[in-house]
N, C-alpha and C. Protein backbone atom coordinates (compact mmCIF):
# COMPACT_ATOMS: atom_id res chain seq x y z
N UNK A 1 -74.18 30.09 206.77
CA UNK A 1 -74.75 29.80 205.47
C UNK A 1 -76.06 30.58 205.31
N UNK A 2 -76.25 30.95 204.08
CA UNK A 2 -77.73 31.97 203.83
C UNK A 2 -78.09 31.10 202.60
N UNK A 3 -79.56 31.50 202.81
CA UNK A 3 -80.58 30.72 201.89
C UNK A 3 -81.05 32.25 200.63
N UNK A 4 -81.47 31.47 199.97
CA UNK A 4 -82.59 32.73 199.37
C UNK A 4 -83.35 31.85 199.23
N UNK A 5 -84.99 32.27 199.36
CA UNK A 5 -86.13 31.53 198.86
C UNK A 5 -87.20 31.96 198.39
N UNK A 6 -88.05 30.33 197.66
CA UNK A 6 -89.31 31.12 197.48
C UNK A 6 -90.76 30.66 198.00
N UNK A 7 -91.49 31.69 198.35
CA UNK A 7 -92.50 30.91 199.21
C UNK A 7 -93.77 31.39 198.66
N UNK A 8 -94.86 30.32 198.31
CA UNK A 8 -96.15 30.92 197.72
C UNK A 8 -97.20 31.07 198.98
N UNK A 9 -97.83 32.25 198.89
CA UNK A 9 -98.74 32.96 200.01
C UNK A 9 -99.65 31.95 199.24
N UNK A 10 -100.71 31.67 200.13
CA UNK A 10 -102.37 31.61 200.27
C UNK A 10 -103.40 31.77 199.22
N UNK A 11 -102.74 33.04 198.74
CA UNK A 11 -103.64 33.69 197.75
C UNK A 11 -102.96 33.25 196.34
N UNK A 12 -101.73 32.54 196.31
CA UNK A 12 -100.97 32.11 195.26
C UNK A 12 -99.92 32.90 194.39
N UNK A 13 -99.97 34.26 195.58
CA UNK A 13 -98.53 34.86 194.69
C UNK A 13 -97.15 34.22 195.50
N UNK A 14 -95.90 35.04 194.80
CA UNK A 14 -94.88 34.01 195.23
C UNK A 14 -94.13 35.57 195.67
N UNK A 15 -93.65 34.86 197.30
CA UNK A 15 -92.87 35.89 197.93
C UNK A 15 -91.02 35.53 197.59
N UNK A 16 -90.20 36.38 197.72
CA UNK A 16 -88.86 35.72 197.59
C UNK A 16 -87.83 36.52 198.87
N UNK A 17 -87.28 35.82 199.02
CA UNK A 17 -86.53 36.20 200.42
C UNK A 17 -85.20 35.74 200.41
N UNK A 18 -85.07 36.42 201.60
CA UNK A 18 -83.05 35.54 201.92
C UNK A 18 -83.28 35.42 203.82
N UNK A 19 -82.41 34.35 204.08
CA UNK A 19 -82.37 34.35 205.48
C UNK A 19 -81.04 33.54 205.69
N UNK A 20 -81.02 33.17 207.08
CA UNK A 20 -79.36 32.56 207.46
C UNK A 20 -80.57 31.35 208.28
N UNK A 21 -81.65 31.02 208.52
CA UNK A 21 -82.51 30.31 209.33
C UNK A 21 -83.60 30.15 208.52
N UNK A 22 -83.79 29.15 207.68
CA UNK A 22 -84.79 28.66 206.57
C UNK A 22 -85.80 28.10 207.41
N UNK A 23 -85.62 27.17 208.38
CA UNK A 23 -86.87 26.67 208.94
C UNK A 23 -87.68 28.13 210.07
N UNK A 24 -86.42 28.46 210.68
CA UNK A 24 -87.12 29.54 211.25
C UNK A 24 -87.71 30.31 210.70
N UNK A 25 -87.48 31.02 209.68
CA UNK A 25 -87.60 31.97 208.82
C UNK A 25 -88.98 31.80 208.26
N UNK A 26 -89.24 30.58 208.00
CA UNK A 26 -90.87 29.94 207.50
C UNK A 26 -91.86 30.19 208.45
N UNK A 27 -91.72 29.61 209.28
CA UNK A 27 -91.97 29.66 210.69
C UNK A 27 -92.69 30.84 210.91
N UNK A 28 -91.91 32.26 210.88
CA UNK A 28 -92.21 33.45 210.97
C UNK A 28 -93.02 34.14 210.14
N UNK A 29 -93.15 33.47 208.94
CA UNK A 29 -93.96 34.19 207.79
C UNK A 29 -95.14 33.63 208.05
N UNK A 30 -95.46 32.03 208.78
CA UNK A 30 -96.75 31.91 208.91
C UNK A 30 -97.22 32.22 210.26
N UNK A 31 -96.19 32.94 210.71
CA UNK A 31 -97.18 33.30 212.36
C UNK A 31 -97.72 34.68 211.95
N UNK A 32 -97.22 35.13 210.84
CA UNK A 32 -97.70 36.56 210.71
C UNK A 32 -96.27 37.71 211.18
N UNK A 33 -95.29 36.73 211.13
CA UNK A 33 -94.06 38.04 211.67
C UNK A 33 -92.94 37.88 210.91
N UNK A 34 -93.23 37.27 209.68
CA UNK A 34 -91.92 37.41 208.56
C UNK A 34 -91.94 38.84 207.98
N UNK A 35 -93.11 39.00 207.37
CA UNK A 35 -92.80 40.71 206.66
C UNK A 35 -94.26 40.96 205.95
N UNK A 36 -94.12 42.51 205.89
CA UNK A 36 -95.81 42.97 205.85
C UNK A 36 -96.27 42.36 204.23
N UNK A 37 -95.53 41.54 203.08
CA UNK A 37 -96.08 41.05 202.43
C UNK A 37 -97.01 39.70 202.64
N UNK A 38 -96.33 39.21 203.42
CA UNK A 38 -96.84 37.79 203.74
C UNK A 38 -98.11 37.86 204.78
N UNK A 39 -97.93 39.09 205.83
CA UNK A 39 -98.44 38.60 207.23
C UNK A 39 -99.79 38.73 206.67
N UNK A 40 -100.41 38.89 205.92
CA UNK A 40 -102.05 38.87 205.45
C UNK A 40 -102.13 37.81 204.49
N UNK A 41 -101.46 36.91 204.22
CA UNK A 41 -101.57 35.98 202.60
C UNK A 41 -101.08 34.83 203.43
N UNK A 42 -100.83 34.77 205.19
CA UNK A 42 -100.63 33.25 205.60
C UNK A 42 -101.76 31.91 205.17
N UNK A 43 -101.33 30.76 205.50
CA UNK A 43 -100.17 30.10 205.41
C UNK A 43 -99.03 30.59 204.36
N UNK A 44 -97.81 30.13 204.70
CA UNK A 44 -97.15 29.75 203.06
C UNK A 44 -96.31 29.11 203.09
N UNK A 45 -96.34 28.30 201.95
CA UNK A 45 -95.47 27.03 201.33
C UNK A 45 -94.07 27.10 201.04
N UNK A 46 -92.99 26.52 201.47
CA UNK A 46 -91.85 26.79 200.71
C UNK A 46 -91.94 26.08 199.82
N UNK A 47 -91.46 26.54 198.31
CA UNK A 47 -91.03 26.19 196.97
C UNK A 47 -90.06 25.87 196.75
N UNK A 48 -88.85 26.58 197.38
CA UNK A 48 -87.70 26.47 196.23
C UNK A 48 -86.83 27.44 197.54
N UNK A 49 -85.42 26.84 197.55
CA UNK A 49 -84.29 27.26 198.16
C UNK A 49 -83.26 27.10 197.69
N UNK A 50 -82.19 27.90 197.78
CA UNK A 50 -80.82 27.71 197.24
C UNK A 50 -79.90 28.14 198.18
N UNK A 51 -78.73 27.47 198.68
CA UNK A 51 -77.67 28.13 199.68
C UNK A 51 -76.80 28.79 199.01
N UNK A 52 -76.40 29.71 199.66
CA UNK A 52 -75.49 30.65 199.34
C UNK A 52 -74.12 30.29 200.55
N UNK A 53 -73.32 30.87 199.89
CA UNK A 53 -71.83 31.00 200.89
C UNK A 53 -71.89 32.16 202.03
N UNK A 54 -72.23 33.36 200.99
CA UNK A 54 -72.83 34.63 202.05
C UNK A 54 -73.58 35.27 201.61
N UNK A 55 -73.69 36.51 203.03
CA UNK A 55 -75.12 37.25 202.83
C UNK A 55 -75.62 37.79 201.04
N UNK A 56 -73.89 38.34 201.05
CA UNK A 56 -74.08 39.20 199.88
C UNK A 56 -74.33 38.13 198.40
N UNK A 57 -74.17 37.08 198.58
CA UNK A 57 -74.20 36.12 197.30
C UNK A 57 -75.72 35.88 197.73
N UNK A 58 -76.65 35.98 198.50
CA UNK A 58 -78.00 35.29 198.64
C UNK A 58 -78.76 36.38 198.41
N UNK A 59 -78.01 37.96 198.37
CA UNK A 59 -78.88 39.14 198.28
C UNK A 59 -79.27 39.15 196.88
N UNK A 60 -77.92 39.15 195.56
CA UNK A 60 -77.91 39.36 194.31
C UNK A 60 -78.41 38.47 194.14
N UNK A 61 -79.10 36.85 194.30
CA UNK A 61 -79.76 35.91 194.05
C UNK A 61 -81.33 36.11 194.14
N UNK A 62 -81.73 36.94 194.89
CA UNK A 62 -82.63 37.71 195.60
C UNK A 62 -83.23 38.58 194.59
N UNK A 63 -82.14 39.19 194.01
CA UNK A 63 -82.48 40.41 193.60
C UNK A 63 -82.42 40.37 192.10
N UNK A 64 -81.83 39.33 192.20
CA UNK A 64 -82.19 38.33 190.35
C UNK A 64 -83.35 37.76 190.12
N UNK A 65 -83.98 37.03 191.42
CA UNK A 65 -84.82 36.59 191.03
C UNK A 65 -86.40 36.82 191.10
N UNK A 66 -85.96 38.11 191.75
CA UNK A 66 -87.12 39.37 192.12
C UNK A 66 -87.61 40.15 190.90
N UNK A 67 -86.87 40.47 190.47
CA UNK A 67 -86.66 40.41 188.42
C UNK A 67 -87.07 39.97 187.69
N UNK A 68 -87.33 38.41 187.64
CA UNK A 68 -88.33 37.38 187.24
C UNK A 68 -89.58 37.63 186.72
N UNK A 69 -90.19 37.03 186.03
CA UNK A 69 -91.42 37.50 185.44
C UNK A 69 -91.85 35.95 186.79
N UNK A 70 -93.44 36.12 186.96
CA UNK A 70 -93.95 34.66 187.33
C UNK A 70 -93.71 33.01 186.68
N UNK A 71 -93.74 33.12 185.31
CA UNK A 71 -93.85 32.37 184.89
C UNK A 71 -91.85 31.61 184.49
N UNK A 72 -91.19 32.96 184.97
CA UNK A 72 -89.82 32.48 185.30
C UNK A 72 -89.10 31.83 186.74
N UNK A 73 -90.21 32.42 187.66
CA UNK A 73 -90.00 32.21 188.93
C UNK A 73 -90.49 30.18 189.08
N UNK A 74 -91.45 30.47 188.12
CA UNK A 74 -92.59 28.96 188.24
C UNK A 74 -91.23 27.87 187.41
N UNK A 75 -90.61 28.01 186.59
CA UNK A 75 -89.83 27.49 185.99
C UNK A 75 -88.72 27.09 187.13
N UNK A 76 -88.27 28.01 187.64
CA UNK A 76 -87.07 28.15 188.13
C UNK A 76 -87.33 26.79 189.30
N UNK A 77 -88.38 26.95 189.90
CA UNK A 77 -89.06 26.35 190.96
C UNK A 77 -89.25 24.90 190.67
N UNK A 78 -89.62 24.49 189.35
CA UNK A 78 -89.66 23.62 189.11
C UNK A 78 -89.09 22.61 188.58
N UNK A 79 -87.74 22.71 188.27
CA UNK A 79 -86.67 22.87 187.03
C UNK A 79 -85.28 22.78 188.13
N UNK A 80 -84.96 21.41 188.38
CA UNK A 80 -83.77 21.45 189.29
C UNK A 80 -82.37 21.79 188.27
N UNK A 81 -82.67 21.94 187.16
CA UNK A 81 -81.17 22.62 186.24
C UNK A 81 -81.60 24.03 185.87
N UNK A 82 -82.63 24.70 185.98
CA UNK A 82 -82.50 25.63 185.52
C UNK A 82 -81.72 26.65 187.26
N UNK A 83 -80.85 27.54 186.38
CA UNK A 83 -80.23 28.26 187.33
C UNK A 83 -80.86 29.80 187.13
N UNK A 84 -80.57 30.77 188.35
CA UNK A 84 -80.64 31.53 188.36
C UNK A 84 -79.95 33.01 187.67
């Protein structure tokens, strides 16, 4: 099973990701070894997750919602009917 997510850095922007290990995956962004967006903006919060079936359904979810303006991402996040 793969996740896509979204996680707000420190500084209050919002990172978005995919993984197959959601807790791990968190985990890693606040030790500083998820990815060079995050590793300077630790802690960060998870927001918002969605499972996917597979990789490739959590990528285009990813990549939809990377697309997003902020204030669509903030919706999305907050808004258990609004879909992607």
């Amino acid at each position: 099973m793969w996740s896509v997510y979204i996680v707000e850095c420190k500084d209050g922007s919002l990172y978005t990701g995919i993984t197959d290990n959601l807790v791990r995956r968190i985990k890693q962004h606040n030790c500083g070894h998820g990815c060079r967006f995050t590793k300077y903006r630790k802690p960060v919060m998870l927001l918002y997750s969605k499972e996917c079936v597979t990789k490739g359904e959590a990528l285009r979810c990813e990549l939809k919602i990377k697309g997003f303006k902020r204030d669509r991402k903030l919706e999305l996040i907050n808004s258990s009917t609004a879909s992607i």
